[in-house]
PDB file of N, CA and C in Angstrom:
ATOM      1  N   UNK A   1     115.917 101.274 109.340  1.00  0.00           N
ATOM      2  CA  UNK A   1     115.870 101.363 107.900  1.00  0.00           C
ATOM      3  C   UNK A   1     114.862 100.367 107.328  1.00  0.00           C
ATOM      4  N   UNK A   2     115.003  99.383 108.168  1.00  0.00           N
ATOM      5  CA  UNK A   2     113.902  97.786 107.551  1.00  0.00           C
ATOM      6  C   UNK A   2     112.668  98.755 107.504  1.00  0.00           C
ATOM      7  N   UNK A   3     112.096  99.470 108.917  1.00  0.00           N
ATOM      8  CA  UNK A   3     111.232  99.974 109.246  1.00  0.00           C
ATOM      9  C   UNK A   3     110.305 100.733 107.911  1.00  0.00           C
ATOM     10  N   UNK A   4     111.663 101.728 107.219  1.00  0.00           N
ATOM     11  CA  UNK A   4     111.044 102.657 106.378  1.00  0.00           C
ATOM     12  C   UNK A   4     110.452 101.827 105.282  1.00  0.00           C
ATOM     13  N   UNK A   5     111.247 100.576 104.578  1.00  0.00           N
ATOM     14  CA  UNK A   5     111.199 100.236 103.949  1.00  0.00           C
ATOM     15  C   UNK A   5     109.802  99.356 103.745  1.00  0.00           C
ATOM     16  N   UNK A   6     109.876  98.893 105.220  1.00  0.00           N
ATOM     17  CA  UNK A   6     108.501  98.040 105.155  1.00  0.00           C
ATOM     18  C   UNK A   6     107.205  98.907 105.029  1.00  0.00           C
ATOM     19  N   UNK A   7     107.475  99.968 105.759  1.00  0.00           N
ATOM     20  CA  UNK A   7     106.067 100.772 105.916  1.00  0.00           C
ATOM     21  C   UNK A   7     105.907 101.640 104.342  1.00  0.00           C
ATOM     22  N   UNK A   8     106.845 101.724 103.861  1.00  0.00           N
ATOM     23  CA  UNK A   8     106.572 102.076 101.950  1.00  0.00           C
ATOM     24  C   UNK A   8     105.808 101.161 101.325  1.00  0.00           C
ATOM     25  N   UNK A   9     105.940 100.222 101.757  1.00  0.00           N
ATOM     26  CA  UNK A   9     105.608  98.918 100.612  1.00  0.00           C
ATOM     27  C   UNK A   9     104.616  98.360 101.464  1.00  0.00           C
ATOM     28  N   UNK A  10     104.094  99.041 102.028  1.00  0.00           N
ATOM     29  CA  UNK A  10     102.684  98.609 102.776  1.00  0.00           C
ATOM     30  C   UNK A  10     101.807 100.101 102.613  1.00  0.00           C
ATOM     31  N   UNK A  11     102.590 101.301 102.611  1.00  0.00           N
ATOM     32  CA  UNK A  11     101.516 102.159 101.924  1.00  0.00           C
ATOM     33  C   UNK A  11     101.049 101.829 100.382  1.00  0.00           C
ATOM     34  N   UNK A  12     102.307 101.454  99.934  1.00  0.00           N
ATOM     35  CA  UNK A  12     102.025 101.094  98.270  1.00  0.00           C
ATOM     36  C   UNK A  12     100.990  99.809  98.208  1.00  0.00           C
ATOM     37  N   UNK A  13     100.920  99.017  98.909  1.00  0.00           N
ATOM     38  CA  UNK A  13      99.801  98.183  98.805  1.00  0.00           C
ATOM     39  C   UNK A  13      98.717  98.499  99.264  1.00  0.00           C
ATOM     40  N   UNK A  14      98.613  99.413 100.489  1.00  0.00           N
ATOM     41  CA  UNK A  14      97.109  99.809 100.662  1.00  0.00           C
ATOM     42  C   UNK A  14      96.823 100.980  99.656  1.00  0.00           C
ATOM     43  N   UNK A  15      97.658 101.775  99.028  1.00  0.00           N
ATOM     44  CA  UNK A  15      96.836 102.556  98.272  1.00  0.00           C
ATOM     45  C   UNK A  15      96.307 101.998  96.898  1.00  0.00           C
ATOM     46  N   UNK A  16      96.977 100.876  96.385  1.00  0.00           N
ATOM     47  CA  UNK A  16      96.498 100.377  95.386  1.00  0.00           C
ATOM     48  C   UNK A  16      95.450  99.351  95.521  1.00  0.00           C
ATOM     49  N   UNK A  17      94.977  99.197  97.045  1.00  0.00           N
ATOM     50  CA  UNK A  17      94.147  98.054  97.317  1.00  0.00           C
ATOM     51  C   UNK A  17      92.656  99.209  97.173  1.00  0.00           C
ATOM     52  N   UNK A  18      93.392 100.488  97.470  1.00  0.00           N
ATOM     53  CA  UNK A  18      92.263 101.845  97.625  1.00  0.00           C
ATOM     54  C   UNK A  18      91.562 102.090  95.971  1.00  0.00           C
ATOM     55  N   UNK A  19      92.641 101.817  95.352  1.00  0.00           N
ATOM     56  CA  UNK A  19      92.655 102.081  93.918  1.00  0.00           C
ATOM     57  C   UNK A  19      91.485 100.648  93.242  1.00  0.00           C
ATOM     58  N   UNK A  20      91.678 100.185  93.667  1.00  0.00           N
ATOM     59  CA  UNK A  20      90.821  98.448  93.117  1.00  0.00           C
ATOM     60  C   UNK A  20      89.322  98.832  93.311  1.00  0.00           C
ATOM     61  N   UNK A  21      89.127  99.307  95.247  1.00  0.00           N
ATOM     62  CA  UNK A  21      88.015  99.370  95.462  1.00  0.00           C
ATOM     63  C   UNK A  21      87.429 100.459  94.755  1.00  0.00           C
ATOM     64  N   UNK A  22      87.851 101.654  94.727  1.00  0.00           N
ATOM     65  CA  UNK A  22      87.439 102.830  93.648  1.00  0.00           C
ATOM     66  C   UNK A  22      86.931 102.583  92.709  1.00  0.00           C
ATOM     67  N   UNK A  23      87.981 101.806  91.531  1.00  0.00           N
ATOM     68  CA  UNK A  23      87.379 101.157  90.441  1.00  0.00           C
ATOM     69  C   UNK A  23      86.602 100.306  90.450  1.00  0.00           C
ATOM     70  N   UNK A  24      86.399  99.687  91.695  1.00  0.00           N
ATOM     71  CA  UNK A  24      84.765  98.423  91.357  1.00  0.00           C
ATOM     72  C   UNK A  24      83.734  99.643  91.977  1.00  0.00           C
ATOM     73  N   UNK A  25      84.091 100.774  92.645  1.00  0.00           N
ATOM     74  CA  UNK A  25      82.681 101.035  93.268  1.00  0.00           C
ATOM     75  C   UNK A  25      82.273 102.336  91.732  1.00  0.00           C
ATOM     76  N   UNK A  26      83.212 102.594  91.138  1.00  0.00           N
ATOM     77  CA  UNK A  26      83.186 104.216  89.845  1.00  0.00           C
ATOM     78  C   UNK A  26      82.032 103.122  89.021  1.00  0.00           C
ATOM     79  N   UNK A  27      82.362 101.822  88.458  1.00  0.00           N
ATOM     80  CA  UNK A  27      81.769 101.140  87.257  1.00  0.00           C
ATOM     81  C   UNK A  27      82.691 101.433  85.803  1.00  0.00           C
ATOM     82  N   UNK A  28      83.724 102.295  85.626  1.00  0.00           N
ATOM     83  CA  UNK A  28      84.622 102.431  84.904  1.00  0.00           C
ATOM     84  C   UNK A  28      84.869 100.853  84.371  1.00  0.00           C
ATOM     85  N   UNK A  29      85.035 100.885  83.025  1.00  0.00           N
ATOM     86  CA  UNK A  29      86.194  99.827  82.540  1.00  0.00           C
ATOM     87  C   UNK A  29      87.056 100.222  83.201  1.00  0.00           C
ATOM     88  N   UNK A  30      88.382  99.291  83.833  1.00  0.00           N
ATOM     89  CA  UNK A  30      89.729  99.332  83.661  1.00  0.00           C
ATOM     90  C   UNK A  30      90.523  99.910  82.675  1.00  0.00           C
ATOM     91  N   UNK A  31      90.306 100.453  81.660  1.00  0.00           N
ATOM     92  CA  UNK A  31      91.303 101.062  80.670  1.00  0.00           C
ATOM     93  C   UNK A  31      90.503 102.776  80.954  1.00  0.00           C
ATOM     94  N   UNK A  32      89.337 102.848  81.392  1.00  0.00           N
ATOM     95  CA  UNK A  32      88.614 104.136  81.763  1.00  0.00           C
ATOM     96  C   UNK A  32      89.252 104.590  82.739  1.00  0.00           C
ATOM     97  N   UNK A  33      89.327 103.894  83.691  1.00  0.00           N
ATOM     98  CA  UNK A  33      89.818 104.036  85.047  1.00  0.00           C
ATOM     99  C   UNK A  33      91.414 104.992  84.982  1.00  0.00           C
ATOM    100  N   UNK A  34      92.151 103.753  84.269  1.00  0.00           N
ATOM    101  CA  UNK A  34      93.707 103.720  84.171  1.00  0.00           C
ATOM    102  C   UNK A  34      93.965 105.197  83.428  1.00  0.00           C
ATOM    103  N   UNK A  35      92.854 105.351  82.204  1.00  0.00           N
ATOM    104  CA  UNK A  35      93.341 106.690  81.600  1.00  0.00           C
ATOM    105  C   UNK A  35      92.892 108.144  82.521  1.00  0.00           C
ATOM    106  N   UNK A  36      91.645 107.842  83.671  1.00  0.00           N
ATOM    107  CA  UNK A  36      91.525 108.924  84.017  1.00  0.00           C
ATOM    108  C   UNK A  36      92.172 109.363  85.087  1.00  0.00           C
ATOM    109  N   UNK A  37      93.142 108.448  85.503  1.00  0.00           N
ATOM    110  CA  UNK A  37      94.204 108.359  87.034  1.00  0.00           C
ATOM    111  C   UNK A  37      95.575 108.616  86.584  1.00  0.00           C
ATOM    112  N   UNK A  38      95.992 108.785  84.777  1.00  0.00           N
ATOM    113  CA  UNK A  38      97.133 108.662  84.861  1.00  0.00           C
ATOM    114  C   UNK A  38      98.099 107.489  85.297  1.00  0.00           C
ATOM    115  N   UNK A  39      97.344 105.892  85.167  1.00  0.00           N
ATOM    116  CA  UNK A  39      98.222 105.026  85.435  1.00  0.00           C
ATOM    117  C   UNK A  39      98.348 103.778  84.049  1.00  0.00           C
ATOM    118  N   UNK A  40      98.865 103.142  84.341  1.00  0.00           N
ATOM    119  CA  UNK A  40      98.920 102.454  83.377  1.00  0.00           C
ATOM    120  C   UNK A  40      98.003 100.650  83.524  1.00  0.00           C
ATOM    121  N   UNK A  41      98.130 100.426  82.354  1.00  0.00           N
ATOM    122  CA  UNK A  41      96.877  99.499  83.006  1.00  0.00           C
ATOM    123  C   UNK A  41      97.938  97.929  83.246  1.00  0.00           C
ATOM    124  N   UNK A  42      99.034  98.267  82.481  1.00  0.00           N
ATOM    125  CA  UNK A  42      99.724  97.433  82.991  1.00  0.00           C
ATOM    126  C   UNK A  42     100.266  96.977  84.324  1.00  0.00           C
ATOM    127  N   UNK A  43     100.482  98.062  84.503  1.00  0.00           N
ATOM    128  CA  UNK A  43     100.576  98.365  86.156  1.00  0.00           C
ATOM    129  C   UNK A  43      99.126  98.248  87.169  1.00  0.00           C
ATOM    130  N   UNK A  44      98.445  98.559  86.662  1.00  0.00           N
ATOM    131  CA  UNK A  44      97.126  97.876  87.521  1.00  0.00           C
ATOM    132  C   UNK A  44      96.655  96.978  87.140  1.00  0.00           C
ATOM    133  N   UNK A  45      96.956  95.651  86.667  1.00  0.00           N
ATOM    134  CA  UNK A  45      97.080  94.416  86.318  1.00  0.00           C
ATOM    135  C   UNK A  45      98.019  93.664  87.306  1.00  0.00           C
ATOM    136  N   UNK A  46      98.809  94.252  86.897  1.00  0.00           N
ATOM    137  CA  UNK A  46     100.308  93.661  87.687  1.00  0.00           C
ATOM    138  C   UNK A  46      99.918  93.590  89.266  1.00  0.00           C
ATOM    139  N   UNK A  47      99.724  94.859  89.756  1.00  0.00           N
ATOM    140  CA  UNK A  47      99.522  94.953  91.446  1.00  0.00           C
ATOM    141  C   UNK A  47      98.366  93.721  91.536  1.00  0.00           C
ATOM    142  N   UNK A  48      97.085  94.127  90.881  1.00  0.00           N
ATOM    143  CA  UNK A  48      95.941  93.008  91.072  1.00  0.00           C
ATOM    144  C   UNK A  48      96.116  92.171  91.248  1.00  0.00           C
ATOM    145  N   UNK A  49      97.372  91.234  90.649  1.00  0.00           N
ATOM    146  CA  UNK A  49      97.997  89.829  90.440  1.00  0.00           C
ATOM    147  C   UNK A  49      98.845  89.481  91.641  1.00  0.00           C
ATOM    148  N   UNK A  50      99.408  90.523  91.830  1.00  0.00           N
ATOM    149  CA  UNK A  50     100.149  90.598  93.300  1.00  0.00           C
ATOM    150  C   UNK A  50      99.273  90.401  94.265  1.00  0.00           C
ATOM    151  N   UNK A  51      98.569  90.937  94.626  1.00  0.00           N
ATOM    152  CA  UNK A  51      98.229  91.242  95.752  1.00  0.00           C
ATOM    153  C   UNK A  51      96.893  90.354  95.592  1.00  0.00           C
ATOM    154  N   UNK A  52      96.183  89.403  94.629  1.00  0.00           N
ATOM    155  CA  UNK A  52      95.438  88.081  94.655  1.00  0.00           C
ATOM    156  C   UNK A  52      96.443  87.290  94.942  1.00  0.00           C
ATOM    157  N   UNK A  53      97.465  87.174  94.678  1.00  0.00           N
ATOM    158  CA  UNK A  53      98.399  85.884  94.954  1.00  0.00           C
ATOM    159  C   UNK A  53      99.041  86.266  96.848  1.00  0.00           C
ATOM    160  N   UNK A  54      98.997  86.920  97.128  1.00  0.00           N
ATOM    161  CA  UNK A  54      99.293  87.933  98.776  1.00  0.00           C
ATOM    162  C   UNK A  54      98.218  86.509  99.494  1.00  0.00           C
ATOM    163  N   UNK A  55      97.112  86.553  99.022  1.00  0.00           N
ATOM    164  CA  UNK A  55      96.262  85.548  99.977  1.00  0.00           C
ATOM    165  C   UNK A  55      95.546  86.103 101.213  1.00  0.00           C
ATOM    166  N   UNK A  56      96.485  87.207 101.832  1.00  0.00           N
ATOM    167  CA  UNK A  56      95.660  87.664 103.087  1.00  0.00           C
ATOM    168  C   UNK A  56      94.156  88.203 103.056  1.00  0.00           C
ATOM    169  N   UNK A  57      93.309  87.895 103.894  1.00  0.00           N
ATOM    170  CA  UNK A  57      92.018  88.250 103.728  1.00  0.00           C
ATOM    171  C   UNK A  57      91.986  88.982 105.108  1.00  0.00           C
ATOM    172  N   UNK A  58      91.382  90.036 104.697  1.00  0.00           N
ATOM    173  CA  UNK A  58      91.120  91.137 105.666  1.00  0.00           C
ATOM    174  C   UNK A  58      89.656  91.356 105.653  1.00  0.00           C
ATOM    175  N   UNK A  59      89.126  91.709 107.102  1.00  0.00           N
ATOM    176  CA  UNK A  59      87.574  92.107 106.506  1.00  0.00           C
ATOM    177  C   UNK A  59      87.613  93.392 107.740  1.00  0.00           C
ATOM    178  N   UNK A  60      86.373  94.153 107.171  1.00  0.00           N
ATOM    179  CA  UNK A  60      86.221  95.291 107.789  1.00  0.00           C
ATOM    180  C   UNK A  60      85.035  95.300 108.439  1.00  0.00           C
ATOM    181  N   UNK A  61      84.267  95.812 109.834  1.00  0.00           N
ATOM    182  CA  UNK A  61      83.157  96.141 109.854  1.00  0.00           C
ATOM    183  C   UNK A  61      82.828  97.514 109.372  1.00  0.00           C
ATOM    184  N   UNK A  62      81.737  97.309 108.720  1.00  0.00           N
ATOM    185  CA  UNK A  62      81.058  98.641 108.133  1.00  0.00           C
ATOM    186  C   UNK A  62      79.502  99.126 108.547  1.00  0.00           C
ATOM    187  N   UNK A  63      79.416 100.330 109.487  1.00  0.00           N
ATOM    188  CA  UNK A  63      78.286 100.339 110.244  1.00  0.00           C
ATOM    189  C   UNK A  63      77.875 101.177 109.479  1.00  0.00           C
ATOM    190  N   UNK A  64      76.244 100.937 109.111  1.00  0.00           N
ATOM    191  CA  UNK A  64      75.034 101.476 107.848  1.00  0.00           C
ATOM    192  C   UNK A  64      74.210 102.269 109.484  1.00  0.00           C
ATOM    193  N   UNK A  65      73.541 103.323 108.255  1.00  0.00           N
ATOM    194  CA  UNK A  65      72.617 103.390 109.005  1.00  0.00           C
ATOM    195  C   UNK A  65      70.782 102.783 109.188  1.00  0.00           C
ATOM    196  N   UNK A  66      70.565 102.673 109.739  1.00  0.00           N
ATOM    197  CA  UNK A  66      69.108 101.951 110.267  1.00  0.00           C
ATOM    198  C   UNK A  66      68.869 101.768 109.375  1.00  0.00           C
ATOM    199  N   UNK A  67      67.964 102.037 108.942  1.00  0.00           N
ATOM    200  CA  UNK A  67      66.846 100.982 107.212  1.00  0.00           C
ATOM    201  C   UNK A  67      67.790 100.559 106.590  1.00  0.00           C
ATOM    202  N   UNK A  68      69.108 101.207 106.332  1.00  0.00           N
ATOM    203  CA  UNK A  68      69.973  99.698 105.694  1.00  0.00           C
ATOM    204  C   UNK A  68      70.290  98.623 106.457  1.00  0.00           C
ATOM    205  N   UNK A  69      70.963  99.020 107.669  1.00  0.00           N
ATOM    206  CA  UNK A  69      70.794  97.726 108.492  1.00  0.00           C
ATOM    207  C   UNK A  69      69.627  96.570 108.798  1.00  0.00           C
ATOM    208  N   UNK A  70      68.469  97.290 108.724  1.00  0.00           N
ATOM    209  CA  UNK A  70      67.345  95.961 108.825  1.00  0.00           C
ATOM    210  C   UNK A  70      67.284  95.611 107.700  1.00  0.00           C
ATOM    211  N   UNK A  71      67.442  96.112 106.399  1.00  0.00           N
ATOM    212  CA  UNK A  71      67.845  95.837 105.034  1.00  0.00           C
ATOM    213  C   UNK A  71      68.601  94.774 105.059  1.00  0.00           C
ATOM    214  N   UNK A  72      69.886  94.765 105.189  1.00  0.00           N
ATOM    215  CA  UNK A  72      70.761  94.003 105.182  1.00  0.00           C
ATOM    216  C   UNK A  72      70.828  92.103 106.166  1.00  0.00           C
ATOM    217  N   UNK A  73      69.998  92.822 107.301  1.00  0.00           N
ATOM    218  CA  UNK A  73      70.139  91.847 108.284  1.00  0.00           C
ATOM    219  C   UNK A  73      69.379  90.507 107.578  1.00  0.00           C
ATOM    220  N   UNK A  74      67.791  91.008 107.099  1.00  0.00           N
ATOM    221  CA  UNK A  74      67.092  90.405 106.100  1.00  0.00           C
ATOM    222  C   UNK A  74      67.625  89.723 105.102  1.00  0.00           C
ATOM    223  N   UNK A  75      68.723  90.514 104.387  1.00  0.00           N
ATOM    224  CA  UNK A  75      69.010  89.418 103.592  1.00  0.00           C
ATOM    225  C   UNK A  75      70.383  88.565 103.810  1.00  0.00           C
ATOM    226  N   UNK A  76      70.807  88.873 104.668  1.00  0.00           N
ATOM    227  CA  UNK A  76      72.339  88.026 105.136  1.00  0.00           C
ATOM    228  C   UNK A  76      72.920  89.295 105.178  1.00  0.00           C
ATOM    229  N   UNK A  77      74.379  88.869 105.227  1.00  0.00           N
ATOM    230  CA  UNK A  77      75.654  89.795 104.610  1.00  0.00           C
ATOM    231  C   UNK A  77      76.517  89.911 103.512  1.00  0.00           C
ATOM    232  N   UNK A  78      77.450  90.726 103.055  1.00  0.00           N
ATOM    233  CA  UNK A  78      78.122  90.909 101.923  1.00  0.00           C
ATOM    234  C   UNK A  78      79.496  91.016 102.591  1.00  0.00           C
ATOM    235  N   UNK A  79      80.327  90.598 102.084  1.00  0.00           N
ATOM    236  CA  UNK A  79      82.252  90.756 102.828  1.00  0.00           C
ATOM    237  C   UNK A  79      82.698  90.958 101.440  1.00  0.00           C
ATOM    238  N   UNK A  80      83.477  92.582 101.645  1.00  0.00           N
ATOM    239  CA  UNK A  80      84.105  93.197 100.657  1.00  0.00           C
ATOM    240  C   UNK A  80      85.639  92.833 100.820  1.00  0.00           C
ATOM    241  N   UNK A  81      86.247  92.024  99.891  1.00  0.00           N
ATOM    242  CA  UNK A  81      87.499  91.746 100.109  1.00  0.00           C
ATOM    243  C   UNK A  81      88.568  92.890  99.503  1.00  0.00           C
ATOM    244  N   UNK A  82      90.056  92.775 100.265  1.00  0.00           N
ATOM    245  CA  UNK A  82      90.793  93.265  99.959  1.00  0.00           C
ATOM    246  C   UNK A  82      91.247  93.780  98.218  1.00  0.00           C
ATOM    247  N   UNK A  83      90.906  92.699  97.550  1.00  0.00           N
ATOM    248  CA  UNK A  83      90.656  92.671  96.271  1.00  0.00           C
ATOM    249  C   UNK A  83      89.294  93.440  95.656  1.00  0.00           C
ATOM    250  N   UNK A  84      88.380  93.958  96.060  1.00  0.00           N
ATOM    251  CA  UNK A  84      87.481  94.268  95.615  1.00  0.00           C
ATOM    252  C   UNK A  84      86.617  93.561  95.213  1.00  0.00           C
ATOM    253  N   UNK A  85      86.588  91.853  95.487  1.00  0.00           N
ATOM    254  CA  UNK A  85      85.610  90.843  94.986  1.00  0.00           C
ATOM    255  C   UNK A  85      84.615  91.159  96.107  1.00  0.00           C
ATOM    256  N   UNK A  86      83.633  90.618  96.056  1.00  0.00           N
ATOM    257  CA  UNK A  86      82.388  90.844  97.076  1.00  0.00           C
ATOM    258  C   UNK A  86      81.712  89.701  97.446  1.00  0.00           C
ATOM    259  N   UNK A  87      81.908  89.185  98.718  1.00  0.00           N
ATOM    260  CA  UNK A  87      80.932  87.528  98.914  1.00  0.00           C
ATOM    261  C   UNK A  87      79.472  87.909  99.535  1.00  0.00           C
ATOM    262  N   UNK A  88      78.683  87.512  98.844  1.00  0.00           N
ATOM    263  CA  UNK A  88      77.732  88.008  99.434  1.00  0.00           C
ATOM    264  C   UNK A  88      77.236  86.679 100.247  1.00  0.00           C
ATOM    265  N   UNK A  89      76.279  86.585 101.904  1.00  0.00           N
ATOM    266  CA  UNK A  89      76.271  85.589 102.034  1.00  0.00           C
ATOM    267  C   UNK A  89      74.788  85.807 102.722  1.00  0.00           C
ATOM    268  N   UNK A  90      73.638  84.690 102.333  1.00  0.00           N
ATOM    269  CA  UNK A  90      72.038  84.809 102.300  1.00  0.00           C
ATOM    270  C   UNK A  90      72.478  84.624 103.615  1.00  0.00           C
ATOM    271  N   UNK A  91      71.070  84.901 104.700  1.00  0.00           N
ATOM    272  CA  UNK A  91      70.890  85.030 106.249  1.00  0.00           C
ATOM    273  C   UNK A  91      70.546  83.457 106.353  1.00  0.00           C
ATOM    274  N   UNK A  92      70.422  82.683 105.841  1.00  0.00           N
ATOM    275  CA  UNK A  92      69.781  81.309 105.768  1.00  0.00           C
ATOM    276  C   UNK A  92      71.405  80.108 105.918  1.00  0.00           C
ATOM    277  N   UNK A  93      72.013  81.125 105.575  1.00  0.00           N
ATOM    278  CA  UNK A  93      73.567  79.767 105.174  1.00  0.00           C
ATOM    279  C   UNK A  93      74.136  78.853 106.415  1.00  0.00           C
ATOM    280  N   UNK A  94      74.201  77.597 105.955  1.00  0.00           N
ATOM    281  CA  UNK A  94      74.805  77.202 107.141  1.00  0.00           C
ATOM    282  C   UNK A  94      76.553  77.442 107.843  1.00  0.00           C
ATOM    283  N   UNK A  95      76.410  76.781 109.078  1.00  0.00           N
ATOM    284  CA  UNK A  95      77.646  77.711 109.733  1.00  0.00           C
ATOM    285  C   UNK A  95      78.508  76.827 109.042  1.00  0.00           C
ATOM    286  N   UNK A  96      78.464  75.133 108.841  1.00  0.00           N
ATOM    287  CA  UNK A  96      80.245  74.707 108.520  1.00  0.00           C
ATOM    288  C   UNK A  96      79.929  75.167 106.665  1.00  0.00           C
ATOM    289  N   UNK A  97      78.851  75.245 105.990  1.00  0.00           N
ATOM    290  CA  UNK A  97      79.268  75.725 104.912  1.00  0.00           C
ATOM    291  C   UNK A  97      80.042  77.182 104.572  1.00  0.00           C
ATOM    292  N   UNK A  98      79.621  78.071 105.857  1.00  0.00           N
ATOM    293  CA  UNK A  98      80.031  79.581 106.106  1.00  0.00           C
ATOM    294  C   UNK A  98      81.600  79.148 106.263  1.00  0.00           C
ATOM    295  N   UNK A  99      82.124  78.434 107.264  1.00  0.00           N
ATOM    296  CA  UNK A  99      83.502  77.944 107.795  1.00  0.00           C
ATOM    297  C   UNK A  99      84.241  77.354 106.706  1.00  0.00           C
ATOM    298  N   UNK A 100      84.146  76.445 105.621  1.00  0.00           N
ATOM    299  CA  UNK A 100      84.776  75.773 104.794  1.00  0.00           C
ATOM    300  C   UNK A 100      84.886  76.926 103.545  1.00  0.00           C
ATOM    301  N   UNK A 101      83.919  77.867 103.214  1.00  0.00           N
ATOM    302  CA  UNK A 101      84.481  78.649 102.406  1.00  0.00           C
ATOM    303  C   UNK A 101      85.316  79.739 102.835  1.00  0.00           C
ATOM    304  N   UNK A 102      85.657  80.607 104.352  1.00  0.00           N
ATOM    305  CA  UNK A 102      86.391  81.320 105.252  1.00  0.00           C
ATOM    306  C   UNK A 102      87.621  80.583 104.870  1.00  0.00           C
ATOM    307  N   UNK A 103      87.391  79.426 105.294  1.00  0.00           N
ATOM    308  CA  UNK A 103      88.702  78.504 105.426  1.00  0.00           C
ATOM    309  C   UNK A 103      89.661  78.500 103.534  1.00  0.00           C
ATOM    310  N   UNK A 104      88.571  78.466 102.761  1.00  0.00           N
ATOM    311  CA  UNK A 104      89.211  78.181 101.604  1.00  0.00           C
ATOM    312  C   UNK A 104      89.943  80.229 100.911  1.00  0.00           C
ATOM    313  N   UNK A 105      89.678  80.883 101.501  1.00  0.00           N
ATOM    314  CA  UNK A 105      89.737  82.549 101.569  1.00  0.00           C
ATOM    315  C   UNK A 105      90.987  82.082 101.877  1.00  0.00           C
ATOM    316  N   UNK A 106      91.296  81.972 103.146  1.00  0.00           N
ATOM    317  CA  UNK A 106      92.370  82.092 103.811  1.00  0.00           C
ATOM    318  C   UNK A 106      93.627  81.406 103.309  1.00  0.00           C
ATOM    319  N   UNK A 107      93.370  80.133 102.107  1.00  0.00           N
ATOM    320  CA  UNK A 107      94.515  79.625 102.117  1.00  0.00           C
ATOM    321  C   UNK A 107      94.955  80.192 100.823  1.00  0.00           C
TER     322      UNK A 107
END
């Protein structure tokens, strides 16, 4: 029963984590968004708040194809967070400055 319960409330967080990224990648205001999904914006406030205060940082690899990849390599990388914030990071950065901000993600 724990089982069902947990795996509900972990679909409900990844679909609203689905819902965040949507809305940063549409360009919608948030009240655009909320009216064209049928949700409320209170409620997508609320989860946002949740799930920034959650803390977990997840990252994904995302494989481009060729000219974006030498694109990209050129200029560093970008890490799309669970939240939909975006770190972008120049190819030049150093590693303990790379490590102390990872480190500050995580807590």
């Amino acid at each position: 029963m724990t089982e069902v319960i947990e795996e509900k409330a972990t679909s409900k967080i990844d679909e609203w984590r689905e819902r965040f990224a949507e809305q940063e990648r549409s360009a919608l205001t948030v009240k655009q968004f909320c009216q064209e999904r049928g949700i409320t914006q209170w409620s997508f406030y609320a989860w946002r708040k949740r799930l920034r205060e959650e803390g977990t940082v997840r990252f994904a690899l995302v494989e481009r194809g060729r000219g974006r990849q030498e694109a990209a390599a050129a200029s560093g990388l970008e890490l799309v967070l669970t939240t939909g914030e975006r770190l972008r990071i120049g190819a030049g950065v150093d590693g303990a400055t790379l490590r102390t901000v990872l480190e500050a993600l995580r807590a």
